[in-house]
PDB file of N, CA and C in Angstrom:
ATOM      1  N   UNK A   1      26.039  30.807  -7.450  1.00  0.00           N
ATOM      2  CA  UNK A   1      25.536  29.660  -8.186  1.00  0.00           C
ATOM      3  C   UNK A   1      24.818  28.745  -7.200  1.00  0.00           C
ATOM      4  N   UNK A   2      24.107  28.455  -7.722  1.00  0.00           N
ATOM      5  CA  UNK A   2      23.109  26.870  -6.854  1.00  0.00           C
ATOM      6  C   UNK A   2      23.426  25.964  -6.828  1.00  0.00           C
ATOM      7  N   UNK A   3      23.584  25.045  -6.072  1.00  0.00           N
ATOM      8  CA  UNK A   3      23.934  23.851  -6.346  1.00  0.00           C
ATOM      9  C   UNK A   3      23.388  22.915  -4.857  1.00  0.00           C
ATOM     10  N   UNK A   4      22.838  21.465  -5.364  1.00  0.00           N
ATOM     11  CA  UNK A   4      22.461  20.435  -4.422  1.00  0.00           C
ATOM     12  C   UNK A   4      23.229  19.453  -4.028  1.00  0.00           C
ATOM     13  N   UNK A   5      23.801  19.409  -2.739  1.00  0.00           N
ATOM     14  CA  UNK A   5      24.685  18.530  -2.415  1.00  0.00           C
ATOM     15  C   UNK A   5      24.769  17.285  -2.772  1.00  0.00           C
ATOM     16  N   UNK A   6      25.740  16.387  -3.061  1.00  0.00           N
ATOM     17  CA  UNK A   6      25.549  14.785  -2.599  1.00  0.00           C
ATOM     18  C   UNK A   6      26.138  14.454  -1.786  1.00  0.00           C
ATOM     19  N   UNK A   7      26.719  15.315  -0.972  1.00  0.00           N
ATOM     20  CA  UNK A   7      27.688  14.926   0.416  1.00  0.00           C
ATOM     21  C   UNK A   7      27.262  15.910   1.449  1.00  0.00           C
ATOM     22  N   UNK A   8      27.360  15.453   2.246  1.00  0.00           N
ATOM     23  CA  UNK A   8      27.581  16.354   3.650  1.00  0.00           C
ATOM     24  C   UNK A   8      28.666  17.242   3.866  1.00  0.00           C
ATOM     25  N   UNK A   9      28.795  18.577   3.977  1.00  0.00           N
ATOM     26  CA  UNK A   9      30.505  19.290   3.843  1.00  0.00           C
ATOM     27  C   UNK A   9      30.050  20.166   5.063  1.00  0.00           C
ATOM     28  N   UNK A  10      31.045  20.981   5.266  1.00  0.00           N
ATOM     29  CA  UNK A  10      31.462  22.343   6.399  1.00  0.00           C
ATOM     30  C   UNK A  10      32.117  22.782   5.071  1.00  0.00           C
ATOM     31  N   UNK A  11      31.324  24.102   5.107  1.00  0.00           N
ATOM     32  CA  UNK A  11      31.524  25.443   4.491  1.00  0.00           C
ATOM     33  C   UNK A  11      31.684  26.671   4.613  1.00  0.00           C
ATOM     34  N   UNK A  12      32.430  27.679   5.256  1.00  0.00           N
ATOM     35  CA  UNK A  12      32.516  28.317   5.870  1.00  0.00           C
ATOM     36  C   UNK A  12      31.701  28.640   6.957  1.00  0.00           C
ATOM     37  N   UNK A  13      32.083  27.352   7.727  1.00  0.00           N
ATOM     38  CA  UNK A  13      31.265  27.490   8.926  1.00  0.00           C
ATOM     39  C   UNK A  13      30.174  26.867   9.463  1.00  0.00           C
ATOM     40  N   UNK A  14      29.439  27.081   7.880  1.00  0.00           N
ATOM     41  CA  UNK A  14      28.077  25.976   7.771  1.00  0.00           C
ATOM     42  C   UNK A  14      28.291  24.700   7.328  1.00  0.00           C
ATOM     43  N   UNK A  15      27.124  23.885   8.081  1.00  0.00           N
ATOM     44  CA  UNK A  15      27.214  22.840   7.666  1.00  0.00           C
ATOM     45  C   UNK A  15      26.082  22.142   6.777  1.00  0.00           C
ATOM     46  N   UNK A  16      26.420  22.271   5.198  1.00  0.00           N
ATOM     47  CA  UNK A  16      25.784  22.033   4.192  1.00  0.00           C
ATOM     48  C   UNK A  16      25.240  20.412   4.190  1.00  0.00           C
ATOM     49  N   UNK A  17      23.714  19.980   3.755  1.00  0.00           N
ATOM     50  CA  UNK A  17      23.669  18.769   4.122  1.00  0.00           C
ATOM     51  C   UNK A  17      23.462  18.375   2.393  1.00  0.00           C
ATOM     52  N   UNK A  18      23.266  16.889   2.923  1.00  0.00           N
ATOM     53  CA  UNK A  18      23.390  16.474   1.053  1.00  0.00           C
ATOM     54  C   UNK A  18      21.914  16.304   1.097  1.00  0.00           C
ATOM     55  N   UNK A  19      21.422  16.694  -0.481  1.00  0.00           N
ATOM     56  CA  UNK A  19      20.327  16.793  -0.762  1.00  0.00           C
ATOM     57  C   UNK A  19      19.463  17.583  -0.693  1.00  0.00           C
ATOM     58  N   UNK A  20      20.397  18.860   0.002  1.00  0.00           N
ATOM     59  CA  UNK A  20      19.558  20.149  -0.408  1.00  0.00           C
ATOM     60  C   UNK A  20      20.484  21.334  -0.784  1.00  0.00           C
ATOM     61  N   UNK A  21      19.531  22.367  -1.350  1.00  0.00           N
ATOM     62  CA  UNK A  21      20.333  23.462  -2.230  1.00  0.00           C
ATOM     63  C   UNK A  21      20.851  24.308  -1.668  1.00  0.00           C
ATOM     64  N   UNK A  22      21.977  24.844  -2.018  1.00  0.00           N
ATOM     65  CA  UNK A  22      22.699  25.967  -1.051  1.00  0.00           C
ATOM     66  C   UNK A  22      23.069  27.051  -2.512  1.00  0.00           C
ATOM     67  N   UNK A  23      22.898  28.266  -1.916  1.00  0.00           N
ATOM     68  CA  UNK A  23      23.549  29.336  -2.904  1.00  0.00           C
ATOM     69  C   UNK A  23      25.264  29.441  -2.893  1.00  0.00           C
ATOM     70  N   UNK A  24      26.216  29.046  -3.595  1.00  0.00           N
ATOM     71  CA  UNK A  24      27.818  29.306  -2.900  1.00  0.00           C
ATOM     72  C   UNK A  24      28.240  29.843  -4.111  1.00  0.00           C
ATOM     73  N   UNK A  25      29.707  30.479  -4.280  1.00  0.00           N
ATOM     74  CA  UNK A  25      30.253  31.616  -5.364  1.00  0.00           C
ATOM     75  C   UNK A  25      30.617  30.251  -5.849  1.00  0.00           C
ATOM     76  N   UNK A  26      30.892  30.953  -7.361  1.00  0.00           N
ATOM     77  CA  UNK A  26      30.668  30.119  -8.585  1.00  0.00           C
ATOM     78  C   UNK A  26      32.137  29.444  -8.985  1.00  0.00           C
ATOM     79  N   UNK A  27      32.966  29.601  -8.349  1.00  0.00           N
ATOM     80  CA  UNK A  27      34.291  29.214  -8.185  1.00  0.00           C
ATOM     81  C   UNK A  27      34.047  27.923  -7.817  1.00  0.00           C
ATOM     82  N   UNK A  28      33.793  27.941  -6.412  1.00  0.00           N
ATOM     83  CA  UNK A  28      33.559  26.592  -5.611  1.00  0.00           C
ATOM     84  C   UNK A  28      32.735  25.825  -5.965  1.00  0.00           C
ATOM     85  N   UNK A  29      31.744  26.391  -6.531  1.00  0.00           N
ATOM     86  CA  UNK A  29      30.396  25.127  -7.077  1.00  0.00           C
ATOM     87  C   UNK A  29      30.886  24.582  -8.326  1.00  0.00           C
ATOM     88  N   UNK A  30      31.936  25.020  -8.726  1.00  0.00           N
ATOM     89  CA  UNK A  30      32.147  24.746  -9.993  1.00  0.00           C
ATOM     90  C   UNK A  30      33.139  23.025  -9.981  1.00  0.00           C
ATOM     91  N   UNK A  31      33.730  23.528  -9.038  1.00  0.00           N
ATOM     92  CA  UNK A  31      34.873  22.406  -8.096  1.00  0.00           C
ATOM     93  C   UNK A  31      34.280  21.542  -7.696  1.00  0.00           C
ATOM     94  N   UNK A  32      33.074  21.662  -6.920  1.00  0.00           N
ATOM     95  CA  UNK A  32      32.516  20.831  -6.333  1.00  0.00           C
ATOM     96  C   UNK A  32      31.757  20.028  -7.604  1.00  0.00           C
ATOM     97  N   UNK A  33      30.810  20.477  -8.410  1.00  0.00           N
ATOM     98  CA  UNK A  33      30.560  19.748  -9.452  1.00  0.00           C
ATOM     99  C   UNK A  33      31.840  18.962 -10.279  1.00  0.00           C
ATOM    100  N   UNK A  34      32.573  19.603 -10.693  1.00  0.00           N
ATOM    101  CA  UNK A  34      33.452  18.284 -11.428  1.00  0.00           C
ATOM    102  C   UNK A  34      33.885  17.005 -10.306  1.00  0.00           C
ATOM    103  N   UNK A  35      33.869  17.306  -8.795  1.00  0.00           N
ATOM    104  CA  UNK A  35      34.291  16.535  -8.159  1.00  0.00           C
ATOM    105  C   UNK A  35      33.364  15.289  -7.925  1.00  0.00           C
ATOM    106  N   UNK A  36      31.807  16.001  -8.297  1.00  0.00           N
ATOM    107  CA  UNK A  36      30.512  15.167  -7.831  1.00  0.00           C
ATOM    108  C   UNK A  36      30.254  15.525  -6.392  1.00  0.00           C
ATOM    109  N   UNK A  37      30.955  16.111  -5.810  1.00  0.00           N
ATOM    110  CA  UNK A  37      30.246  16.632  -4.642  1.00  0.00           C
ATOM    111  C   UNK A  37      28.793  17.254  -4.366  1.00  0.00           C
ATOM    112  N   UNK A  38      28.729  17.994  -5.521  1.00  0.00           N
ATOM    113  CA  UNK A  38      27.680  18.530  -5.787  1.00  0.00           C
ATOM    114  C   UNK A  38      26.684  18.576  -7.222  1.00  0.00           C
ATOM    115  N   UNK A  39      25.818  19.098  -7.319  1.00  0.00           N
ATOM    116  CA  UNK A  39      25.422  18.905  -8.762  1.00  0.00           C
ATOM    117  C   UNK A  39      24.272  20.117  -9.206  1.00  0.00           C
ATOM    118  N   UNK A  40      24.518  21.289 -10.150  1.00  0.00           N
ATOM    119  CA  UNK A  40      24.708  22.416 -10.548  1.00  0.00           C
ATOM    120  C   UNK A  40      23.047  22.180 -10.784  1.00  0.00           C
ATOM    121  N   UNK A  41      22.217  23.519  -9.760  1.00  0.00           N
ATOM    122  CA  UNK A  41      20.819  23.422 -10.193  1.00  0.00           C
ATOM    123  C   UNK A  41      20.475  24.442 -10.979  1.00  0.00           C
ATOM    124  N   UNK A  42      19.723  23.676 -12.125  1.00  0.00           N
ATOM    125  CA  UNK A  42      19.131  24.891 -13.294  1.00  0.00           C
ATOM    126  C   UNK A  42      18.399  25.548 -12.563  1.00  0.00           C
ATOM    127  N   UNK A  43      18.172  27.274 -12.600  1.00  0.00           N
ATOM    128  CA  UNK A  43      16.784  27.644 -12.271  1.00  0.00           C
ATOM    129  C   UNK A  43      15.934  28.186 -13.046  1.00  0.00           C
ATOM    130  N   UNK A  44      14.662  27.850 -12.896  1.00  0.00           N
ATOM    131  CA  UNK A  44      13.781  28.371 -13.946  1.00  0.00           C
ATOM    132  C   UNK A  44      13.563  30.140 -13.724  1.00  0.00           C
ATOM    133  N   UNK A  45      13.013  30.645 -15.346  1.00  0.00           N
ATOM    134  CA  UNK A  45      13.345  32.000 -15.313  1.00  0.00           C
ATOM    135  C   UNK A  45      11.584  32.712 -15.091  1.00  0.00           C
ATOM    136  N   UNK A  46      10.829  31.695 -14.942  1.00  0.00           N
ATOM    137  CA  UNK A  46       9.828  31.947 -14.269  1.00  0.00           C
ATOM    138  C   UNK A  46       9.572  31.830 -12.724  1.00  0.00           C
ATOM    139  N   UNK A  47      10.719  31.355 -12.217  1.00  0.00           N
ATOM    140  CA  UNK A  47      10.586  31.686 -10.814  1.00  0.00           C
ATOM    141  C   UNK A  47      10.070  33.162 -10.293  1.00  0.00           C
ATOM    142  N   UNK A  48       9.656  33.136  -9.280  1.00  0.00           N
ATOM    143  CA  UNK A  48       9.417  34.354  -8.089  1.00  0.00           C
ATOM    144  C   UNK A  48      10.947  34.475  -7.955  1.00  0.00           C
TER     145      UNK A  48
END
C-alpha cells in the first residue's frame, strides 16, 4: 500500500521522511493511517 507520511519514522531500517510516499505492507499503513501518521495515497489507474 502507499502511503505519505506526516511524520518522520525509522522503518525497518529506513528512514521514512514526512511528506513523501513510501510503498509499506498493508498491515502497517493501515495503523499508521488510523493513527494519522500517515495518510493512504489513491493511485490513479492510468498511471505508467
Amino acid at each position: 500500500m502507499k502511503v505519505k507520511m506526516n511524520v518522520q519514522t525509522a522503518y525497518h531500517g529506513d528512514l521514512l521522511r514526512a511528506g513523501k510516499e513510501y510503498e509499506i505492507d498493508e498491515e502497517t499503513a493501515k495503523r499508521w493511517v488510523a493513527s494519522k501518521l500517515a495518510e493512504e495515497v489513491q493511485e490513479d489507474s492510468t498511471d505508467k
